[in-house]
Protein backbone atom coordinates (compact mmCIF):
# COMPACT_ATOMS: atom_id res chain seq x y z
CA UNK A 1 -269.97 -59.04 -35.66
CA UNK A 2 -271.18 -62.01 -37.52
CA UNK A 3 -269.91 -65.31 -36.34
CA UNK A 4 -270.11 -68.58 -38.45
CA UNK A 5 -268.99 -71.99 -39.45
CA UNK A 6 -266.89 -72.25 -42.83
CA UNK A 7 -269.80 -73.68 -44.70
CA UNK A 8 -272.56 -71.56 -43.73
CA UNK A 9 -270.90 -68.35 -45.70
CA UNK A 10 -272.73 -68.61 -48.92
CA UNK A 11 -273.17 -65.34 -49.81
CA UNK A 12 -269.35 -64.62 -50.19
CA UNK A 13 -269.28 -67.54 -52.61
CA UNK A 14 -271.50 -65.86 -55.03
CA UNK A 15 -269.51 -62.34 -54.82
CA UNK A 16 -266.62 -64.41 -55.65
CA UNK A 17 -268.09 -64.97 -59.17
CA UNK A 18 -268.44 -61.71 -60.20
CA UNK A 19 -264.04 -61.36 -59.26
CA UNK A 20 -262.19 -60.42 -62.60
CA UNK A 21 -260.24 -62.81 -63.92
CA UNK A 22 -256.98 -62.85 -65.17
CA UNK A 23 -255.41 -64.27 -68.20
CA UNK A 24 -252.51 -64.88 -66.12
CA UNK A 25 -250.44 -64.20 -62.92
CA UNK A 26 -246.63 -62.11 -63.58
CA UNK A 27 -244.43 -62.16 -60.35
CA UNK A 28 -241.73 -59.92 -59.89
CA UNK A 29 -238.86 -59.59 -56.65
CA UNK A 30 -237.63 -56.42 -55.50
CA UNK A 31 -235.95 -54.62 -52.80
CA UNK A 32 -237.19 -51.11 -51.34
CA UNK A 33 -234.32 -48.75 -49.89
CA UNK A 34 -231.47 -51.52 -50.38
CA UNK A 35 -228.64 -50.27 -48.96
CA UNK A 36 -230.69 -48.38 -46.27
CA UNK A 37 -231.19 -48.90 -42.51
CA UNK A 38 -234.19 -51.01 -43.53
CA UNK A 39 -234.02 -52.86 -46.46
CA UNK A 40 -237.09 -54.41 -47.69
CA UNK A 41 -237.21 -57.39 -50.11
CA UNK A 42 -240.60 -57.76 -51.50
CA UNK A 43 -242.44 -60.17 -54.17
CA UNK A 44 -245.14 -58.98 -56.19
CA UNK A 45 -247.85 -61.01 -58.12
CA UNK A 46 -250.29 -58.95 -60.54
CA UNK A 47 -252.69 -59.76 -63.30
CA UNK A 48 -251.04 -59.89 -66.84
CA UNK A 49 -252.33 -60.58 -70.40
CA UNK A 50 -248.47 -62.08 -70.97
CA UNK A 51 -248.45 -65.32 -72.80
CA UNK A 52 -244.87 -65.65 -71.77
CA UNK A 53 -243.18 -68.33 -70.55
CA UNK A 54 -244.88 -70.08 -66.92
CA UNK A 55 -242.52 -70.53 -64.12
CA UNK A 56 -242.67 -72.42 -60.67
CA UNK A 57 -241.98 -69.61 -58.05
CA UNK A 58 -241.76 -70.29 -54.30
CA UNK A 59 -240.67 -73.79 -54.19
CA UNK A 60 -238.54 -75.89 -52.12
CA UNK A 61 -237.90 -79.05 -50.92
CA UNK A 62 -240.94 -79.23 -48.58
CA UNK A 63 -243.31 -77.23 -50.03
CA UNK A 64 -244.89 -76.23 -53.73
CA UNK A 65 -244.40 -73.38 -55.17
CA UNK A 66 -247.21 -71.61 -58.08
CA UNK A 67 -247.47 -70.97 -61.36
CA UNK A 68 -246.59 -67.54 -62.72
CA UNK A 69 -244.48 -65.49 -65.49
CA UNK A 70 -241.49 -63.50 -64.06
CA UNK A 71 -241.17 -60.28 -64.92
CA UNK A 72 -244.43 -59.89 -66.80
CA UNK A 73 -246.00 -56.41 -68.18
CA UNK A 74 -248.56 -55.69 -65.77
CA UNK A 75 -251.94 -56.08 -66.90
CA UNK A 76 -253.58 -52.60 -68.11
CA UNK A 77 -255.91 -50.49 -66.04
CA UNK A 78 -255.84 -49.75 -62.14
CA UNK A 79 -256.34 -52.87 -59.70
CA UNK A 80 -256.81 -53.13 -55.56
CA UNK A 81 -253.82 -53.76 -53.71
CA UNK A 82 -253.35 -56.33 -50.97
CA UNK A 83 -250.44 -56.49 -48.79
CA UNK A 84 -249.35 -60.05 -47.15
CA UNK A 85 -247.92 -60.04 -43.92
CA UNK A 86 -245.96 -63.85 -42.94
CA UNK A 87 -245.94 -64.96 -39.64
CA UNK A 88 -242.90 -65.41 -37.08
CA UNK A 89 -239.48 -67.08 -38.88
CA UNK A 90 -241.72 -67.03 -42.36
CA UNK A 91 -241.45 -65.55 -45.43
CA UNK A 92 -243.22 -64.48 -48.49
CA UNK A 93 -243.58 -67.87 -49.98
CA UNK A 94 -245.72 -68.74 -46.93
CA UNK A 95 -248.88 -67.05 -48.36
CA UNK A 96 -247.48 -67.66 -51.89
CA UNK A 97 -250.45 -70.00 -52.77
CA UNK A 98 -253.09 -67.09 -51.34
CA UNK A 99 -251.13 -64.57 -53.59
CA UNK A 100 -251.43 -66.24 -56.71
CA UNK A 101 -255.27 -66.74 -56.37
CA UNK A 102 -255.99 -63.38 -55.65
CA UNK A 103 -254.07 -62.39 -58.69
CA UNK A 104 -255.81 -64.52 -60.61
CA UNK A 105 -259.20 -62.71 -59.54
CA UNK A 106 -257.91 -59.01 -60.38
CA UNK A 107 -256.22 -58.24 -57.28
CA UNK A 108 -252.07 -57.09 -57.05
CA UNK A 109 -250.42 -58.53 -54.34
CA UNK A 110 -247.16 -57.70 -52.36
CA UNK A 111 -245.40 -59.67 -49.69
CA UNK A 112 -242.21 -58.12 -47.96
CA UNK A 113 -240.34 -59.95 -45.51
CA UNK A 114 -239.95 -58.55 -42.25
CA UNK A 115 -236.44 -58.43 -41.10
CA UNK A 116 -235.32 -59.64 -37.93
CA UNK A 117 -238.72 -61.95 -38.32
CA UNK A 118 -238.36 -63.49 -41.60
CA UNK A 119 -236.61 -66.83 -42.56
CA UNK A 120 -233.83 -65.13 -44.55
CA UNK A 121 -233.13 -62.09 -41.39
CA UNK A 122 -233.27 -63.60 -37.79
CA UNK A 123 -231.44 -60.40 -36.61
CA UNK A 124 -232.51 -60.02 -32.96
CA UNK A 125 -232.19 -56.34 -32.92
CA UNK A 126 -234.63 -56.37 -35.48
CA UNK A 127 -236.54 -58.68 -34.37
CA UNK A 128 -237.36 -57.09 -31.15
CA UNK A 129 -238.44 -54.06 -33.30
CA UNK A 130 -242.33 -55.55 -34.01
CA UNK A 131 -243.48 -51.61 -34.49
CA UNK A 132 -241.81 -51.71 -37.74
CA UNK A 133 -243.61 -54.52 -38.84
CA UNK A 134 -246.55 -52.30 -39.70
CA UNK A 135 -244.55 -49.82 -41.34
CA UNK A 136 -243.09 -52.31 -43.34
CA UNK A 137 -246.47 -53.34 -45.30
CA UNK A 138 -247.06 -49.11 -44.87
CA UNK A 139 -243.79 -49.25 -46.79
CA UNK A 140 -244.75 -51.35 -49.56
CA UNK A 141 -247.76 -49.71 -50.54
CA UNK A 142 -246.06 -46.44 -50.82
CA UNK A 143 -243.88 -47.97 -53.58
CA UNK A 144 -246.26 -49.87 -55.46
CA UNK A 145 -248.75 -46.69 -55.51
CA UNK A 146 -246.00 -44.69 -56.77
CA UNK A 147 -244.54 -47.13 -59.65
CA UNK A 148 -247.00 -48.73 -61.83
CA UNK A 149 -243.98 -50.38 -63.79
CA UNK A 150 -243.68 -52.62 -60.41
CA UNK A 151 -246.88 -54.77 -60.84
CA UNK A 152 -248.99 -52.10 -62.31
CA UNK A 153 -251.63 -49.37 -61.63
CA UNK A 154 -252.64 -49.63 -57.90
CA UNK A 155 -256.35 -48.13 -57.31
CA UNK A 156 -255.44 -46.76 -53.72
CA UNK A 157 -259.21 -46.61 -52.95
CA UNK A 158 -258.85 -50.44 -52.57
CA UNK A 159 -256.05 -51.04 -50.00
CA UNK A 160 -256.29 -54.52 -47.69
CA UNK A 161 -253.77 -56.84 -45.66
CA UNK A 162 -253.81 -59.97 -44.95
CA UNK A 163 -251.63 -61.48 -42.60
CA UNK A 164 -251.04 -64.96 -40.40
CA UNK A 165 -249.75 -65.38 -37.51
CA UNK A 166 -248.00 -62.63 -36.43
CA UNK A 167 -248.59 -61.36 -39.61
CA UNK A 168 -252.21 -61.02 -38.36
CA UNK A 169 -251.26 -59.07 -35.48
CA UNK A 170 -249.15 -57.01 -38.03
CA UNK A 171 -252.26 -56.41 -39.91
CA UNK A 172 -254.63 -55.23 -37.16
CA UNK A 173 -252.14 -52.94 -35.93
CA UNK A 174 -252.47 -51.22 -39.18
CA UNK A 175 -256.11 -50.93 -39.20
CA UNK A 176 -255.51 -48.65 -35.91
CA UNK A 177 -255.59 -51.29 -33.08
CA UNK A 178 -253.33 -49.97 -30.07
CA UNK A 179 -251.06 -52.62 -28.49
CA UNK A 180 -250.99 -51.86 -24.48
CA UNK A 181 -247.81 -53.73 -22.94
CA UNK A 182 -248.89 -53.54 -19.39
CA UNK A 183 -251.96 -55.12 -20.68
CA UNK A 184 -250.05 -58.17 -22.02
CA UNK A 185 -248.15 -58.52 -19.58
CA UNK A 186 -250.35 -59.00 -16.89
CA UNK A 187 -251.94 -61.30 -19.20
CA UNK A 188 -249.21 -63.00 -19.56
CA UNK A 189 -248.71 -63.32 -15.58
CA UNK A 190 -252.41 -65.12 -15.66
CA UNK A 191 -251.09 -67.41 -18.06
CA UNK A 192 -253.74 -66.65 -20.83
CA UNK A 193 -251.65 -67.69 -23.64
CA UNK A 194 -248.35 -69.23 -22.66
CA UNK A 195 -246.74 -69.60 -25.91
CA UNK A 196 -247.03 -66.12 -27.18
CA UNK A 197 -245.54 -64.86 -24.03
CA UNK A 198 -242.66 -66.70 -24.13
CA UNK A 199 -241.69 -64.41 -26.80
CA UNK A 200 -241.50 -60.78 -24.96
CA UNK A 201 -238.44 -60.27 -24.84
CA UNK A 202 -237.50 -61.66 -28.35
CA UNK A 203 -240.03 -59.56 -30.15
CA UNK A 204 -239.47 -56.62 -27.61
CA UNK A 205 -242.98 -56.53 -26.60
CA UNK A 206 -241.96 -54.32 -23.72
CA UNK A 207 -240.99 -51.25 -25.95
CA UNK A 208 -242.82 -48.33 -25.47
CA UNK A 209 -242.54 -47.86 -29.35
CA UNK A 210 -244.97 -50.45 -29.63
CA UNK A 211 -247.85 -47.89 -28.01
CA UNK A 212 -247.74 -45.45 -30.99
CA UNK A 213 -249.99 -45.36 -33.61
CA UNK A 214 -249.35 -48.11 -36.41
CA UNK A 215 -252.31 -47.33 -38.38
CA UNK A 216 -252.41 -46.44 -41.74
CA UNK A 217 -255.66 -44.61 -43.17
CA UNK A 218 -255.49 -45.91 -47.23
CA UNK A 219 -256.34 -49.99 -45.86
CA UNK A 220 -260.07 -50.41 -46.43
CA UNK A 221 -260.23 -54.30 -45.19
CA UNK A 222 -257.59 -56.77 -43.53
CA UNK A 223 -258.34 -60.45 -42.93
CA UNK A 224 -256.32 -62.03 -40.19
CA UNK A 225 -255.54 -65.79 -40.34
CA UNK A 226 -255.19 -67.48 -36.93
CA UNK A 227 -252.83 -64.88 -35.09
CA UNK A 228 -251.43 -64.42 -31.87
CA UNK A 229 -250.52 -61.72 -29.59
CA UNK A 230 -253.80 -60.36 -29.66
CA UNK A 231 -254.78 -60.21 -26.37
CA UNK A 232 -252.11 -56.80 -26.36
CA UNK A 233 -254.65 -54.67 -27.82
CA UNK A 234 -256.91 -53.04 -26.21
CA UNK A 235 -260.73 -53.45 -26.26
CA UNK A 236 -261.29 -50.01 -26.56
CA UNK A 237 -259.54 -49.87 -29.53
CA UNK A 238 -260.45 -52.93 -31.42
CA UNK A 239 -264.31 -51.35 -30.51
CA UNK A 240 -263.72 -48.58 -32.12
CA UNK A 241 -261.78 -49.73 -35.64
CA UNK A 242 -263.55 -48.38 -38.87
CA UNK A 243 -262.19 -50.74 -41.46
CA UNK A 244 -263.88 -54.00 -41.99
CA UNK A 245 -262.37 -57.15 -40.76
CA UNK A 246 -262.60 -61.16 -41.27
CA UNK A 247 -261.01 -63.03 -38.41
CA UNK A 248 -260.45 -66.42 -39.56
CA UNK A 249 -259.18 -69.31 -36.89
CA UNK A 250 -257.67 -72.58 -36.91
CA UNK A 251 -260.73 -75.22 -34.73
CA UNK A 252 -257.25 -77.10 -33.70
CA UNK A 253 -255.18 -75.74 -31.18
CA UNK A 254 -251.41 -76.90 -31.63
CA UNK A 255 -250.59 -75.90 -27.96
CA UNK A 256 -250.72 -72.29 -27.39
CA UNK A 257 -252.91 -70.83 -29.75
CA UNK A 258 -256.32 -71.78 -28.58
CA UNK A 259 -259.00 -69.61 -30.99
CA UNK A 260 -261.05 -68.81 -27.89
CA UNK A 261 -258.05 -66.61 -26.42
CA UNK A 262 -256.64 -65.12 -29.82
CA UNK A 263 -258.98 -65.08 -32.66
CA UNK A 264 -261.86 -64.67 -30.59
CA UNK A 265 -260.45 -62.18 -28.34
CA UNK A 266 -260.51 -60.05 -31.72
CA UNK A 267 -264.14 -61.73 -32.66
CA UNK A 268 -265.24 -60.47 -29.64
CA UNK A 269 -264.26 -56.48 -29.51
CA UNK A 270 -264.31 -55.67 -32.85
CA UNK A 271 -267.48 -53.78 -34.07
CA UNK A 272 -270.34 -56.06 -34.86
CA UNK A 273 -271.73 -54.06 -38.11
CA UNK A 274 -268.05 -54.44 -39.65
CA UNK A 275 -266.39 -57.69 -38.59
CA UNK A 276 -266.93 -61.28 -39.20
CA UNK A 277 -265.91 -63.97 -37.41
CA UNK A 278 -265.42 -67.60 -39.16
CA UNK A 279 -263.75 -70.64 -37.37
CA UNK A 280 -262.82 -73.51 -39.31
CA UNK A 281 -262.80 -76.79 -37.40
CA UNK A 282 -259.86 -79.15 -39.20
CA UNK A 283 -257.83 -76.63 -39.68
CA UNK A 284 -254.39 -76.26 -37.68
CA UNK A 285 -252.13 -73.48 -37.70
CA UNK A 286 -250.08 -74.32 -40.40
CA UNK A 287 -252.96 -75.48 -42.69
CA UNK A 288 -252.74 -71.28 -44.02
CA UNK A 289 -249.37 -71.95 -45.24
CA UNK A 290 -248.70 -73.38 -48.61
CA UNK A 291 -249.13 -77.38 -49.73
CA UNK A 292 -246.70 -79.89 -48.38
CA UNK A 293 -244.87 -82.41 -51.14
CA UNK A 294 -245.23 -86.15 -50.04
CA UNK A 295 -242.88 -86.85 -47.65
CA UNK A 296 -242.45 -83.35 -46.39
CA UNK A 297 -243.28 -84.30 -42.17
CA UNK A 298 -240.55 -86.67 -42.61
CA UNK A 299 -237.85 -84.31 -44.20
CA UNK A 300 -238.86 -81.06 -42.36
CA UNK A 301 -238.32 -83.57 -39.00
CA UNK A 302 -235.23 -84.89 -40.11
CA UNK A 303 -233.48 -81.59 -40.49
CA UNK A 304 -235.75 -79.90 -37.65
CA UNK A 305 -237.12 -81.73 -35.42
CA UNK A 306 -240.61 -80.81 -34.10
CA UNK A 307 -241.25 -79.02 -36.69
CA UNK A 308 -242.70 -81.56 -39.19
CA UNK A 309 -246.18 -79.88 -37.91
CA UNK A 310 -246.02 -77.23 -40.42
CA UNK A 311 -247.19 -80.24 -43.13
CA UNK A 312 -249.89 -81.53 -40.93
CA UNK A 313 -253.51 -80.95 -40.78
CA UNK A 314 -256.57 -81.79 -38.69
CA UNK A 315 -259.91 -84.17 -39.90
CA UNK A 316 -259.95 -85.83 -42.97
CA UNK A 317 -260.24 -82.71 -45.51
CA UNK A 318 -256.90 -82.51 -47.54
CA UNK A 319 -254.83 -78.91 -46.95
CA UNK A 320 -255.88 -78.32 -50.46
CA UNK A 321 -259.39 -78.32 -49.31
CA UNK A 322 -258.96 -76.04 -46.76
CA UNK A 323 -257.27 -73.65 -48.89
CA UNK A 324 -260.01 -73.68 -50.95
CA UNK A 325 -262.51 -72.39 -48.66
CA UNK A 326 -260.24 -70.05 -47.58
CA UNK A 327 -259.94 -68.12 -50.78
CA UNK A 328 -263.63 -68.41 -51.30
CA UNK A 329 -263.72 -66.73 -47.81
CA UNK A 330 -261.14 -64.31 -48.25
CA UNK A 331 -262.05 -63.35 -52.15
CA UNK A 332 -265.71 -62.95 -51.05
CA UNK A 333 -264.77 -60.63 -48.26
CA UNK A 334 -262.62 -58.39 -50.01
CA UNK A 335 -265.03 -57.79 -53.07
CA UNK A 336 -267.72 -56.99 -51.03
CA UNK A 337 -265.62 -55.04 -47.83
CA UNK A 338 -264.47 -52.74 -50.71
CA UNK A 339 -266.27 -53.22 -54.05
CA UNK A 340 -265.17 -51.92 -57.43
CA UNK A 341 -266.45 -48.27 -58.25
């Protein structure tokens, strides 16, 4: 495993160069099995060579949305897939801004929400259903490897998630980690990481549906961003994962998630040849999700109190800043965990 600071990761930056660009970034909505026990809403953003008419997708009062053309012709030719997995109560506009610059460097992207876990389905049947989370990105790549029309030709030999949060927990599940729940629970009774336990019953992390296996053997990389629940899987397990990783973690802990106990508990099993480590020291939880408007703390507060953190970062950098060096990180990984043929 290779551990280091966010600046000291030069030789991503340069792989990031040799990224295809796109012309431009189409985005497309739509739902898998609607009408089904499991319906599956799920945004798309692919290159395109459309000089259509730019949009602002993903915005709302508190936060910015990107630039993109709805409904675009894919671009032509086969391009790696990555899947986005939100955290807890998110959505797909959570990652929106990570989406649209992967797109723009040759890479489809597909976000579903998770129901029962998502901001638009807080069902708590389905929320206490976390297995299906897995399936769910599983799901998605299915249909977009089937249908090109969707957001164009996937090259299945180039499969990665992403995820934050619980999305990142989501994600190494489907590289093949196995989630014990007598292991979390009696880490939970020593009081390891207090916020994520809070949450057994809610998420159902009692089930016994939550031993199986989640994997799925088409991902070739997945980058988690500052999850939690971690300490669930099993050493053994993590040891022995095949795909390549990058475990990215907030330096600030907003009570609950320190790094040590949930990014590095991954940082420290995985497989050393495979999996890199990178902490970065101003950011904060929310500083993955997308960029605040001015006045956002004092809206989101308003309405929901306590929750004004989601706009708020650590040190002096600007959230724009750390996004940056987060897709230089990410982008760099991904070309060079699973390179073009």
């Amino acid at each position: 495993m290779i551990k280091r600071s966010f600046c000291s990761a030069g030789f991503w930056l340069l792989a990031v160069t040799f990224a295809h660009a796109a012309d431009a970034v189409g985005f497309r909505e739509t739902t898998l099995d609607k009408g089904g026990e499991r319906p599956l809403h799920v945004s798309m953003w692919y290159p395109t060579n459309s000089d259509g008419e730019t949009a602002i997708v993903g915005e709302n009062r508190a936060f910015l949305g990107v630039p993109a053309i709805r409904d675009a012709a894919p671009a032509p030719g086969s391009q790696p897939l990555v899947v986005l997995s939100h955290g807890y109560g998110g959505s797909w506009r959570n990652l929106n801004w990570l989406a649209e610059e992967l797109s723009r460097h040759g890479y489809i992207v597909a976000a579903p929400d998770h129901p029962g876990t998502t901001t638009f389905d807080q069902d708590p049947g389905r929320a206490a259903m976390l297995w299906e989370r897995p399936r769910d990105l599983s799901r998605v790549i299915d249909a977009l490897a089937a249908d090109a029309s969707l957001a164009g030709e996937v090259d299945v030999s180039r499969v990665a998630a992403i995820g934050h949060s619980l999305g990142g927990w989501t994600v190494t599940a489907l590289a093949g980690a196995h989630f014990e729940t007598d292991r979390f629970k009696k880490d939970c009774r020593n009081n390891t990481s207090p916020r994520v336990c809070v949450l057994e019953k809610e998420l159902g992390l009692g089930q016994p549906e939550l031993e199986r296996d989640m994997s799925d053997p088409r991902l070739k990389a997945f980058v988690s961003l500052d999850l939690g629940l971690a300490r669930g899987f099993s050493p053994e397990s993590l040891a022995a994962l095949q795909v390549p990783s990058l475990v990215i973690a907030a330096g600030i802990d907003i009570g609950g998630l320190p790094p040590k106990l949930e990014s590095g508990y991954l940082a420290d099993h995985l497989p050393k040849r495979s999996s890199t480590y990178v902490e970065i020291p101003d950011a904060m939880h929310f500083s993955f999700m997308g960029l605040c408007k001015p006045g956002a703390v004092a809206l989101i507060e308003k309405e929901e109190p306590g929750n004004g953190v989601a706009c708020k970062d650590g040190g002096t950098r600007t959230r724009e800043e750390i996004h940056r060096v987060i897709a230089y990180l990410v982008i760099g990984f991904l070309v060079t965990a699973s390179p073009a043929k």
